[in-house]
N, C-alpha and C. Protein backbone atom coordinates (compact mmCIF):
# COMPACT_ATOMS: atom_id res chain seq x y z
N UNK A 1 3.94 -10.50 3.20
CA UNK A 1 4.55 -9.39 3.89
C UNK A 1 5.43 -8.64 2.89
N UNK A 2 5.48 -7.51 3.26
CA UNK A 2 6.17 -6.16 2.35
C UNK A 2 7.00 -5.57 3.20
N UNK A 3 8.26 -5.79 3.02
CA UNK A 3 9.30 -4.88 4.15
C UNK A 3 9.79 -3.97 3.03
N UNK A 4 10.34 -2.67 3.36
CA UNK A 4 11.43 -1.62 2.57
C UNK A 4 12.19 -0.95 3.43
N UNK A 5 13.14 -1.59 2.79
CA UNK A 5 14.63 -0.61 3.59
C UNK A 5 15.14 0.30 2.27
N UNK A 6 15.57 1.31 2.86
CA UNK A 6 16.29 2.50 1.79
C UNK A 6 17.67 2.28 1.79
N UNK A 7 18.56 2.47 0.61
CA UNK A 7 19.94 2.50 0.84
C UNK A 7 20.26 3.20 -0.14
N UNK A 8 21.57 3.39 0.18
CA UNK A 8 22.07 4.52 -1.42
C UNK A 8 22.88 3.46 -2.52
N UNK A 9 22.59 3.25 -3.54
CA UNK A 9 23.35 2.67 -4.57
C UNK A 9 24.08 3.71 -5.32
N UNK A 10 25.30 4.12 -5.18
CA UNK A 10 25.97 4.92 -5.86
C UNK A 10 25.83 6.52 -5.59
N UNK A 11 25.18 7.04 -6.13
CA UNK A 11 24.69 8.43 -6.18
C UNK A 11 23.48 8.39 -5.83
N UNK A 12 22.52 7.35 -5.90
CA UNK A 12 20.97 7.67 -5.58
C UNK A 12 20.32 6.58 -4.42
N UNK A 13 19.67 6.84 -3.85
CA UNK A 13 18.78 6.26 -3.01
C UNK A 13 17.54 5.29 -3.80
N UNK A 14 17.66 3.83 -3.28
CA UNK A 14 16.95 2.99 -3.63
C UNK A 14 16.09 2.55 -2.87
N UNK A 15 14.69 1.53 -2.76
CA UNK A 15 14.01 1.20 -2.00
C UNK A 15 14.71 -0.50 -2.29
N UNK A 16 14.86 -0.77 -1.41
CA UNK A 16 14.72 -3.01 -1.36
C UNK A 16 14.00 -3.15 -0.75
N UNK A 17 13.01 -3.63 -1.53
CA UNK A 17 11.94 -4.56 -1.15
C UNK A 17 11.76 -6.26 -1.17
N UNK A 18 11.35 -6.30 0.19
CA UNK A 18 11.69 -7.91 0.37
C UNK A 18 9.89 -8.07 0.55
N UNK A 19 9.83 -9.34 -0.64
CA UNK A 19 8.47 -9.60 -0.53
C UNK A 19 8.42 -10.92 -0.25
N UNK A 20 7.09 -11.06 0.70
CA UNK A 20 7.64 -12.87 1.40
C UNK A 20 5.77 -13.52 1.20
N UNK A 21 5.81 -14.31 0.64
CA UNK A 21 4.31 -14.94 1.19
C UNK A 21 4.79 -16.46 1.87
N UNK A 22 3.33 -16.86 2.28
CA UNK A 22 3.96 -17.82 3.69
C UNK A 22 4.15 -19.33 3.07
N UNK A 23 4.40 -19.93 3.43
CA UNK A 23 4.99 -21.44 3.00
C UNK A 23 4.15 -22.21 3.06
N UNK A 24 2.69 -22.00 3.11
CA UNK A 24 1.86 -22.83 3.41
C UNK A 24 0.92 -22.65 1.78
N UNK A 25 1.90 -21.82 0.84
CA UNK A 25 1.13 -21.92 -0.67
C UNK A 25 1.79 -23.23 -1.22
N UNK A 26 0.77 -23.65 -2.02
CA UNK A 26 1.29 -24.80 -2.72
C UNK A 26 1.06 -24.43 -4.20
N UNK A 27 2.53 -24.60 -4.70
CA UNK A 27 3.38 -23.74 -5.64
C UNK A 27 4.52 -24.55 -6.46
N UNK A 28 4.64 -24.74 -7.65
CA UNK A 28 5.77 -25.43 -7.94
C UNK A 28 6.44 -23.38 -8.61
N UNK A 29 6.23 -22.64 -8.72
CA UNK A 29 7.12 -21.81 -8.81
C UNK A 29 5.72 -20.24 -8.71
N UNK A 30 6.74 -19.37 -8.60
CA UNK A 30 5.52 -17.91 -7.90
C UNK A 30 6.64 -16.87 -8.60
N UNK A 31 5.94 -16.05 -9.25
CA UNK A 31 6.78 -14.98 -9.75
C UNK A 31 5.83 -13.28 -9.38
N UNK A 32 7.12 -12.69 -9.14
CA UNK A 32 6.82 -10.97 -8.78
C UNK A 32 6.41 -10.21 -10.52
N UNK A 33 5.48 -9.81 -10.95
CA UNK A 33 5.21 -8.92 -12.11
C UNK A 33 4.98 -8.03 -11.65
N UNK A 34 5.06 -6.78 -12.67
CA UNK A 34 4.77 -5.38 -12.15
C UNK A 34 5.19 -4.66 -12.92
N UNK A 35 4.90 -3.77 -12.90
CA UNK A 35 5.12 -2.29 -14.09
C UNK A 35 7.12 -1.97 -14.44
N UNK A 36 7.69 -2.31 -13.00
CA UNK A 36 8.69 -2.16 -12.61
C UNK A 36 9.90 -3.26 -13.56
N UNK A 37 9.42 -4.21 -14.28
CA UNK A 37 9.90 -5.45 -15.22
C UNK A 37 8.85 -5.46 -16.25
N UNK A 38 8.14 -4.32 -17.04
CA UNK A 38 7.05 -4.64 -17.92
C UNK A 38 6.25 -5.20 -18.31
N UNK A 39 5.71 -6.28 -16.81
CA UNK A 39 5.11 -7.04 -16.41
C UNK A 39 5.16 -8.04 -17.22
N UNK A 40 6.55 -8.75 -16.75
CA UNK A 40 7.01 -9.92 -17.47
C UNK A 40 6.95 -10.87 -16.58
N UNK A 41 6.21 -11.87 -17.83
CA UNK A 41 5.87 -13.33 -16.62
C UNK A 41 6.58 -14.29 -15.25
N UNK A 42 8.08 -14.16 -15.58
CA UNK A 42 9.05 -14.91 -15.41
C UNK A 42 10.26 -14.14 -14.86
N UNK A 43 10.59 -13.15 -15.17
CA UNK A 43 11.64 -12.59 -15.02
C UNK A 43 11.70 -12.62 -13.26
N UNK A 44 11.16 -12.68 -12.35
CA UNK A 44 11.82 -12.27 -11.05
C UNK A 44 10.86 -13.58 -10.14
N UNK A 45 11.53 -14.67 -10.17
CA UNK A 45 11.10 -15.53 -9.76
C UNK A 45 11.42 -15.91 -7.95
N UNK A 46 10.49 -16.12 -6.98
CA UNK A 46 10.80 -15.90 -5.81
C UNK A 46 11.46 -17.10 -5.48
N UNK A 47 11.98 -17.32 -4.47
CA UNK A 47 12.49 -18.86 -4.07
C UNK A 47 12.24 -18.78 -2.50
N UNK A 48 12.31 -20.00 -2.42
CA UNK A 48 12.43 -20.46 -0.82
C UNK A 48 13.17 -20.64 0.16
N UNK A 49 12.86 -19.67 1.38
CA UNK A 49 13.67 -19.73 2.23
C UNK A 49 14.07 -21.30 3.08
N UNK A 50 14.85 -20.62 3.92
CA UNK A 50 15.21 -22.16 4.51
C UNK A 50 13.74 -22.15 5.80
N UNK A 51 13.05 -21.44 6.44
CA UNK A 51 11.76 -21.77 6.67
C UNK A 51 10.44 -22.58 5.79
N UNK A 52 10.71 -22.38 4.28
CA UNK A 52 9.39 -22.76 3.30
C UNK A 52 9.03 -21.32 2.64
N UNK A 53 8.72 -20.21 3.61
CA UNK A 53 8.26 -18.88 2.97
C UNK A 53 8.73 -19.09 1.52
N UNK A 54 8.07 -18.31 0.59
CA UNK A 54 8.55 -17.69 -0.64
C UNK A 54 9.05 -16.27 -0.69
N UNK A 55 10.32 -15.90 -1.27
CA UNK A 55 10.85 -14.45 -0.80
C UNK A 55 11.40 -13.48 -2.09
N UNK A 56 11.44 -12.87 -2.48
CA UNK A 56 11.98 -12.10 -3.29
C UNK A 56 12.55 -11.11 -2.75
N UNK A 57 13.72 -9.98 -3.38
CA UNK A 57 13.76 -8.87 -2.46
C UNK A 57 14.38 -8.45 -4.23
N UNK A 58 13.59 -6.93 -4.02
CA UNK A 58 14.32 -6.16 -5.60
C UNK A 58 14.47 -5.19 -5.03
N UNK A 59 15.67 -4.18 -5.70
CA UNK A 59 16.12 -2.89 -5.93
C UNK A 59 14.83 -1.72 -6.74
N UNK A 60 14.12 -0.95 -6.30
CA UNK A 60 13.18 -0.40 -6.89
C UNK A 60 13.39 1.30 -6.92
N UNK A 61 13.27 2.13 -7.90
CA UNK A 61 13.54 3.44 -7.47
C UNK A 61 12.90 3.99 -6.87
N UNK A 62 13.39 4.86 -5.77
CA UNK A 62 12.61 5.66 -4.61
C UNK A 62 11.92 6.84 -4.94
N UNK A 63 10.88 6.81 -3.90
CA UNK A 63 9.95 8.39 -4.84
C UNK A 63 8.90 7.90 -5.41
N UNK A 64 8.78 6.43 -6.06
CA UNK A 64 7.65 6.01 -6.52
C UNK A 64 6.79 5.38 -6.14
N UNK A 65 5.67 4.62 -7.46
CA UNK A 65 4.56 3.93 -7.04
C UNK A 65 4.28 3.02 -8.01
N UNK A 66 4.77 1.89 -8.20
CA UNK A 66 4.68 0.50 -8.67
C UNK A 66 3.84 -0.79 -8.73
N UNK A 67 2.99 -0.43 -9.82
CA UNK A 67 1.85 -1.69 -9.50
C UNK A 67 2.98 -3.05 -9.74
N UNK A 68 2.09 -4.36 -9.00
CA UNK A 68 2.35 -5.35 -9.12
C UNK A 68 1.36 -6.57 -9.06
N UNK A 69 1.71 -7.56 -9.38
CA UNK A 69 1.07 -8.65 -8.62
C UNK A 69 2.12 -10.01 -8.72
N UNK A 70 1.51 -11.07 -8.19
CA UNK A 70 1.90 -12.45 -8.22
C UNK A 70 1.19 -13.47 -8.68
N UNK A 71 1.91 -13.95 -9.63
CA UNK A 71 1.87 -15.09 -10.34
C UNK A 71 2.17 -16.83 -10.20
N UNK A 72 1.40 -17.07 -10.12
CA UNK A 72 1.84 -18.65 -9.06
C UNK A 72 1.84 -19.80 -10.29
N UNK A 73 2.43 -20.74 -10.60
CA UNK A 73 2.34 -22.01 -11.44
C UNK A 73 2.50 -21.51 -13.10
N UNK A 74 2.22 -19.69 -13.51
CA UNK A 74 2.19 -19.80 -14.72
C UNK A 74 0.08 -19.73 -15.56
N UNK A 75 -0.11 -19.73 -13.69
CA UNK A 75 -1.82 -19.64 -14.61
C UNK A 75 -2.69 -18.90 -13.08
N UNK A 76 -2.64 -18.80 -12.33
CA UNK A 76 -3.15 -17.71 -11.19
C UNK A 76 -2.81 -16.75 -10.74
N UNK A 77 -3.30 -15.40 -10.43
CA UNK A 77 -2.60 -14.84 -9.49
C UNK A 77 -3.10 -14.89 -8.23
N UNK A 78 -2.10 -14.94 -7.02
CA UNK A 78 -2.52 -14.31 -5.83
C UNK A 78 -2.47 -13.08 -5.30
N UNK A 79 -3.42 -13.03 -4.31
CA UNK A 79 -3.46 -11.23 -3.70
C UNK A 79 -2.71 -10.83 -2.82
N UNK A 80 -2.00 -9.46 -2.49
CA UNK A 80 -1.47 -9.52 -1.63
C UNK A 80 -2.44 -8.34 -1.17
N UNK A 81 -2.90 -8.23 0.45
CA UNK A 81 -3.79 -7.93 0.92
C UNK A 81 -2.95 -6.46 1.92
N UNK A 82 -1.24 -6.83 2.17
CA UNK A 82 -0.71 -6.14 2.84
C UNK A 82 0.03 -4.65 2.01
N UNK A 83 -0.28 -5.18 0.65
CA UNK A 83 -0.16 -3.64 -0.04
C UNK A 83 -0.36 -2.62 0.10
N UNK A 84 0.32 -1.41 0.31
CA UNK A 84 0.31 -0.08 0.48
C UNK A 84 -1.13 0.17 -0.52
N UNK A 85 -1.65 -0.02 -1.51
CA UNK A 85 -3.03 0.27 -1.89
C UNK A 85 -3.39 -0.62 -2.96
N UNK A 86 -4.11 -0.18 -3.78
CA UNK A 86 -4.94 -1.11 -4.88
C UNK A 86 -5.06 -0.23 -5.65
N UNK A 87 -5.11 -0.47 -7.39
CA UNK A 87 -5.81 0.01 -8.15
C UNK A 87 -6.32 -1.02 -9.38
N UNK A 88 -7.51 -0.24 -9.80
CA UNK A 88 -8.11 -1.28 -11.05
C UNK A 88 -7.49 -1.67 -11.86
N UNK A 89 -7.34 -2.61 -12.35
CA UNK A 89 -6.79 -2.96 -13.74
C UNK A 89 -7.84 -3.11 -15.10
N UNK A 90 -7.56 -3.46 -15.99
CA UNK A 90 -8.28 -3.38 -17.24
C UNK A 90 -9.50 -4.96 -16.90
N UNK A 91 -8.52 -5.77 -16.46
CA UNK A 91 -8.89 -7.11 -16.56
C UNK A 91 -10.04 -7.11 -15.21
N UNK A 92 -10.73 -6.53 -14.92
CA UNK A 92 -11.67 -7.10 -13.73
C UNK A 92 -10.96 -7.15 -12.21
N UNK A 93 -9.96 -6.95 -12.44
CA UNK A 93 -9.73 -7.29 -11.02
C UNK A 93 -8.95 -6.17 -10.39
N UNK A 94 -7.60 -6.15 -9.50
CA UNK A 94 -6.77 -5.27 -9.20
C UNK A 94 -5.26 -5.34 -8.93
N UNK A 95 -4.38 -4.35 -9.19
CA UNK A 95 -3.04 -4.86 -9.38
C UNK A 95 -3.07 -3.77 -7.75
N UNK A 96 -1.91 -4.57 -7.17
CA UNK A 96 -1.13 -4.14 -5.96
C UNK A 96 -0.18 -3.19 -6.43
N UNK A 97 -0.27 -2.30 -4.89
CA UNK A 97 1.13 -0.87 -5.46
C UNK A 97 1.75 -1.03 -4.19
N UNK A 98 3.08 -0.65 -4.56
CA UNK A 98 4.39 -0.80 -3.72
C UNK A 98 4.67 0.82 -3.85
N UNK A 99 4.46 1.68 -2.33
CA UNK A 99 5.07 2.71 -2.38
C UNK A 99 6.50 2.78 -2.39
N UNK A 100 7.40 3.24 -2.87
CA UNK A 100 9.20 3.47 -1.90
C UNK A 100 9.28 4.83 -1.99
N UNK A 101 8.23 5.71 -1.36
CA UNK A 101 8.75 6.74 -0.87
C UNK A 101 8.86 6.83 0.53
N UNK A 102 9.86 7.58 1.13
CA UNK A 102 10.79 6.83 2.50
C UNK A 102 10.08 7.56 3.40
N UNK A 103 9.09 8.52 2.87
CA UNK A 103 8.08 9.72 3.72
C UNK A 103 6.82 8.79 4.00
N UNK A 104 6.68 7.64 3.15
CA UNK A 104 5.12 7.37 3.17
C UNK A 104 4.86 6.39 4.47
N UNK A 105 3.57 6.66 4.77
CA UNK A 105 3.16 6.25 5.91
C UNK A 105 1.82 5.32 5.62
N UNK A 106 1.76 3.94 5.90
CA UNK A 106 0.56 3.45 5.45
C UNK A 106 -0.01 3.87 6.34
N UNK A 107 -1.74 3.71 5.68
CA UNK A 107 -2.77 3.87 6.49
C UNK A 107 -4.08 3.26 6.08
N UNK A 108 -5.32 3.30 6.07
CA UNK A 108 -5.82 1.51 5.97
C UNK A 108 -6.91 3.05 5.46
N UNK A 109 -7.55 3.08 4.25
CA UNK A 109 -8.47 3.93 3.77
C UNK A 109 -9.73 3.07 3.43
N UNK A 110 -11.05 3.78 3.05
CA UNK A 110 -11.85 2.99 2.69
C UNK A 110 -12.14 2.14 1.49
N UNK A 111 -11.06 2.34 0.46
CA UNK A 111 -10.82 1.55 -0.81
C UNK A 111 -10.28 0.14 -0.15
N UNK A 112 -9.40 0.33 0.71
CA UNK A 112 -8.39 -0.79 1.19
C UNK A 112 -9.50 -2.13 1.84
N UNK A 113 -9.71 -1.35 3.08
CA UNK A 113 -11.30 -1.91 3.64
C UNK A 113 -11.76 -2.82 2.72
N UNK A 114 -12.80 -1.88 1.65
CA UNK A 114 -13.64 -2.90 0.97
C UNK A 114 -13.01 -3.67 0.15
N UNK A 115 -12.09 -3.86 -0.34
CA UNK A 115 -11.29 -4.86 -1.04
C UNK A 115 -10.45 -6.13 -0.63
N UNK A 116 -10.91 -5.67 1.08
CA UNK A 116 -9.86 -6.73 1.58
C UNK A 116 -10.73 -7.68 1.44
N UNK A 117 -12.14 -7.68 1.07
CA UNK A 117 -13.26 -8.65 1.24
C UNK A 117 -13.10 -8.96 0.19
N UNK A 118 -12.92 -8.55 -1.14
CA UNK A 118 -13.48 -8.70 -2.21
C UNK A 118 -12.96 -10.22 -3.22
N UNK A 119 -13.71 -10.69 -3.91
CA UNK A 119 -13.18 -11.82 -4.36
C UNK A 119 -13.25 -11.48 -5.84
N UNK A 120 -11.95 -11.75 -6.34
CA UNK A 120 -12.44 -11.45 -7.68
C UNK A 120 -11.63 -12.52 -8.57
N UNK A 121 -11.79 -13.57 -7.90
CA UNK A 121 -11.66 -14.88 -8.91
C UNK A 121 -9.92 -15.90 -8.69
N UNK A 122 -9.11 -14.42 -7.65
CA UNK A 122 -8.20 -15.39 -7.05
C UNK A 122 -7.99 -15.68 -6.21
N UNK A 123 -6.85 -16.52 -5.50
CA UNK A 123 -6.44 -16.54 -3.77
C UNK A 123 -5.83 -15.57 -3.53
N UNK A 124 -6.29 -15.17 -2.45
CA UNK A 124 -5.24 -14.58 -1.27
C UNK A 124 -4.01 -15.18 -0.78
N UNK A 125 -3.20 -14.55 -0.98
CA UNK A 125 -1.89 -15.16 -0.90
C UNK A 125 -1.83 -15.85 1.19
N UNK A 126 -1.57 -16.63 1.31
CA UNK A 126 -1.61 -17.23 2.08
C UNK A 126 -2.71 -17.98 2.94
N UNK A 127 -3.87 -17.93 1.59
CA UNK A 127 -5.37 -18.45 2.19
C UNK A 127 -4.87 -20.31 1.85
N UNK A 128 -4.27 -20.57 1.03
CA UNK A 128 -4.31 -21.83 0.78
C UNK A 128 -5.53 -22.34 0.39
N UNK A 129 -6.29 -21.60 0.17
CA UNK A 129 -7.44 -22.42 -0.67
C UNK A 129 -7.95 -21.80 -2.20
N UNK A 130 -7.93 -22.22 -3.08
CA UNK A 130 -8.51 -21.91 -4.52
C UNK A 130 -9.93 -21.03 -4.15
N UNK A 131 -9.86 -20.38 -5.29
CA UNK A 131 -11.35 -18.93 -5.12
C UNK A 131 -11.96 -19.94 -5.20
């Protein structure tokens, strides 16, 4: 799940994004990458709520569009399927985008559709089972 609330930090308007996958991954640690940290392995590591979920929540600037993905153990990624959209990456597969513009309105297009099927060698974040 992908929640965004807007708030003002100082002079400007920010997006917080709270990103949660469900507690039923088995994980000794899961990290947030993305364009937004120069898609650094480690740097924004999620932790666990007092339910099990895994949660992160970052400060992101508003107005934009931020690929990402998740990184589980240091050697997989998982998908997140509830992403505002998809785009290709170099590597075969696809990085997730995080809108925070406070206008945007999801809506389920035909890129979204066919990808929700698509397997391209990882889990789905809350499938609990290996591709």
């Amino acid at each position: 799940m992908i929640r965004k609330t807007f708030v003002e930090d100082g002079e400007r308007q920010v997006a917080r994004v709270m990103f949660q996958l469900p507690s039923d991954i088995w994980a000794n640690a899961i990290y947030l990458v993305g364009d937004f940290n120069a898609w650094h392995r480690t740097s924004h590591p999620f932790e666990r709520d007092p339910a099990g979920n895994w949660t992160i929540t970052v400060d992101l600037e508003a107005g934009r569009a931020f690929q990402f993905r998740y990184l589980c153990d240091g050697s997989h990624w998982l998908n997140d399927m509830q992403a505002d959209a998809y785009v290709v990456n170099p590597y075969g597969s696809d990085n997730f985008v995080v809108i925070t513009d406070p206008l945007f309105k999801p809506y389920c297009d035909e890129r979204k559709t066919i990808n929700a099927g698509r397997n391209d060698g990882n889990r789905e974040a809350g499938s609990g089972a290996p591709a």
